[in-house]
Protein backbone atom coordinates (compact mmCIF):
# COMPACT_ATOMS: atom_id res chain seq x y z
CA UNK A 1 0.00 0.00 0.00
CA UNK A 2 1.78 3.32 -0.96
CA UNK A 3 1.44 5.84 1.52
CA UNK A 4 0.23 8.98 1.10
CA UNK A 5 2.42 12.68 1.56
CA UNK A 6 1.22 15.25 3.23
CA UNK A 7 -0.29 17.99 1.11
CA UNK A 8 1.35 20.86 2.61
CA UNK A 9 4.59 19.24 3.38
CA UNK A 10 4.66 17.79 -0.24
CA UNK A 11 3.07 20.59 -1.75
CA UNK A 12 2.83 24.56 0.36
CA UNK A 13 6.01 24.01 1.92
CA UNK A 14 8.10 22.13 -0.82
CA UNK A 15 10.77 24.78 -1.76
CA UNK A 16 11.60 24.62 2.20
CA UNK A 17 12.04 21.26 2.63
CA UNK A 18 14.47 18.00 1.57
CA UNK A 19 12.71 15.09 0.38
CA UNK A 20 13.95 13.31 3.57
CA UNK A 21 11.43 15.58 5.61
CA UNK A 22 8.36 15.37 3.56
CA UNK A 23 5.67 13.53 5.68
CA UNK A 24 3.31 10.76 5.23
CA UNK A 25 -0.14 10.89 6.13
CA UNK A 26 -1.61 8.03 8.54
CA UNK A 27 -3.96 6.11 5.98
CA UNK A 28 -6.35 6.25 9.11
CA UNK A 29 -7.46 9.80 8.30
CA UNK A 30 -8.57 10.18 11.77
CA UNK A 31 -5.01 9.47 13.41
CA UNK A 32 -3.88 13.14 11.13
CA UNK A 33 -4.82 16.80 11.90
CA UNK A 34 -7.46 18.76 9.91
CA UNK A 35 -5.75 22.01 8.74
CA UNK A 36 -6.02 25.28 10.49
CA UNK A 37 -6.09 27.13 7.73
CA UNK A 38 -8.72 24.75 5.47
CA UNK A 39 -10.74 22.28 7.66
CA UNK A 40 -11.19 20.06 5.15
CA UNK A 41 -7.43 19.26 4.19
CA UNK A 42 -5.57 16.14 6.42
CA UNK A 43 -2.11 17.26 7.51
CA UNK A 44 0.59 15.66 9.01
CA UNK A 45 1.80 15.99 12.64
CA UNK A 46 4.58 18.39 12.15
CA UNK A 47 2.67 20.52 9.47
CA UNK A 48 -0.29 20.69 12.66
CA UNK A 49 1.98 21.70 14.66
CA UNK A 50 3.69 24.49 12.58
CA UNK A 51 0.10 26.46 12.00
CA UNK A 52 -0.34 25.83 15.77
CA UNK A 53 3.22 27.47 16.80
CA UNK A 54 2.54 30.11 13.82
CA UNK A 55 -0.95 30.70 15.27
CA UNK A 56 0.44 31.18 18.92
CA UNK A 57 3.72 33.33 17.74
CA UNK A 58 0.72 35.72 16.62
CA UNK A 59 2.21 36.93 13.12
CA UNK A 60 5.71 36.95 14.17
CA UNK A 61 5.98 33.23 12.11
CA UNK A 62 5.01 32.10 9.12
CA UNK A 63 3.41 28.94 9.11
CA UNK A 64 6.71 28.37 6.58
CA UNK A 65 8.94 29.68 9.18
CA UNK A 66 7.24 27.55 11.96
CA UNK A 67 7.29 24.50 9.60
CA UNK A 68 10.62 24.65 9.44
CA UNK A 69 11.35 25.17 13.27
CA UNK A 70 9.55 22.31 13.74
CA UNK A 71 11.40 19.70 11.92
CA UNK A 72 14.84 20.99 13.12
CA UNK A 73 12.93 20.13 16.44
CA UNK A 74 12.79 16.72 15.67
CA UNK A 75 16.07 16.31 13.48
CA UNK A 76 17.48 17.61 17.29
CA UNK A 77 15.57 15.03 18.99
CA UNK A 78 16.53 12.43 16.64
CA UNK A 79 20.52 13.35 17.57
CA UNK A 80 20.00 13.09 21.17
CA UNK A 81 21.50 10.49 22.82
CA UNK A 82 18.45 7.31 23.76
CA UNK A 83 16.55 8.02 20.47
CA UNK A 84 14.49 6.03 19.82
CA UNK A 85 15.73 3.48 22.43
CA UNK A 86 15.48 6.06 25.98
CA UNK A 87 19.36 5.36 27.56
CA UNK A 88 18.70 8.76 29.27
CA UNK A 89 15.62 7.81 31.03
CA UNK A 90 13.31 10.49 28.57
CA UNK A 91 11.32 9.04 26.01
CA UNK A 92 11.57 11.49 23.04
CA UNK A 93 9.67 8.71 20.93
CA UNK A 94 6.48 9.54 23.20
CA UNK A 95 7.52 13.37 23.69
CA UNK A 96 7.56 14.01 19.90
CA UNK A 97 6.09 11.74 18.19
CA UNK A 98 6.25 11.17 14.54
């Protein structure tokens, strides 16, 4: 089954990101946000997140800006030693997951 990328990550937000960080979509629609900005468009996690960081920053983000904060979130989890396996006693698996 392929798996479906994330319309904003694979489409919006394209010049901004590698291939490496373009998102799939759950293929239970239900496990994915609905889109701030369009409530009728499934997101990924990251891309949710962005418009909710860009939403909270109150204009001082784009949701570009923010998308891009957040996955250099994660890439820095992802370094961190105990990811995914938690040696430090923190699960970042549960903290941020993908």
């Amino acid at each position: 089954m392929s798996r479906t990328p994330c319309p904003y990550c694979s489409g919006k937000f394209r010049g901004s990101l590698t291939e490496e960080a373009v998102q799939h979509l759950d293929p239970n629609l239900a496990m994915n946000p609905l889109s701030r900005r369009d409530d009728k468009i499934y997101i990924c996690r990251l891309c949710g997140a962005a418009e909710g960081l860009a939403d909270r920053m109150d204009g001082l983000l784009t949701d570009e800006m923010a998308r891009i904060a957040v996955q250099n979130e994660m890439e820095e989890c992802r370094r961190l030693p105990g990811y995914p396996a938690p040696l430090t006693g923190i699960d970042w698996a549960k903290l941020y997951p993908i």
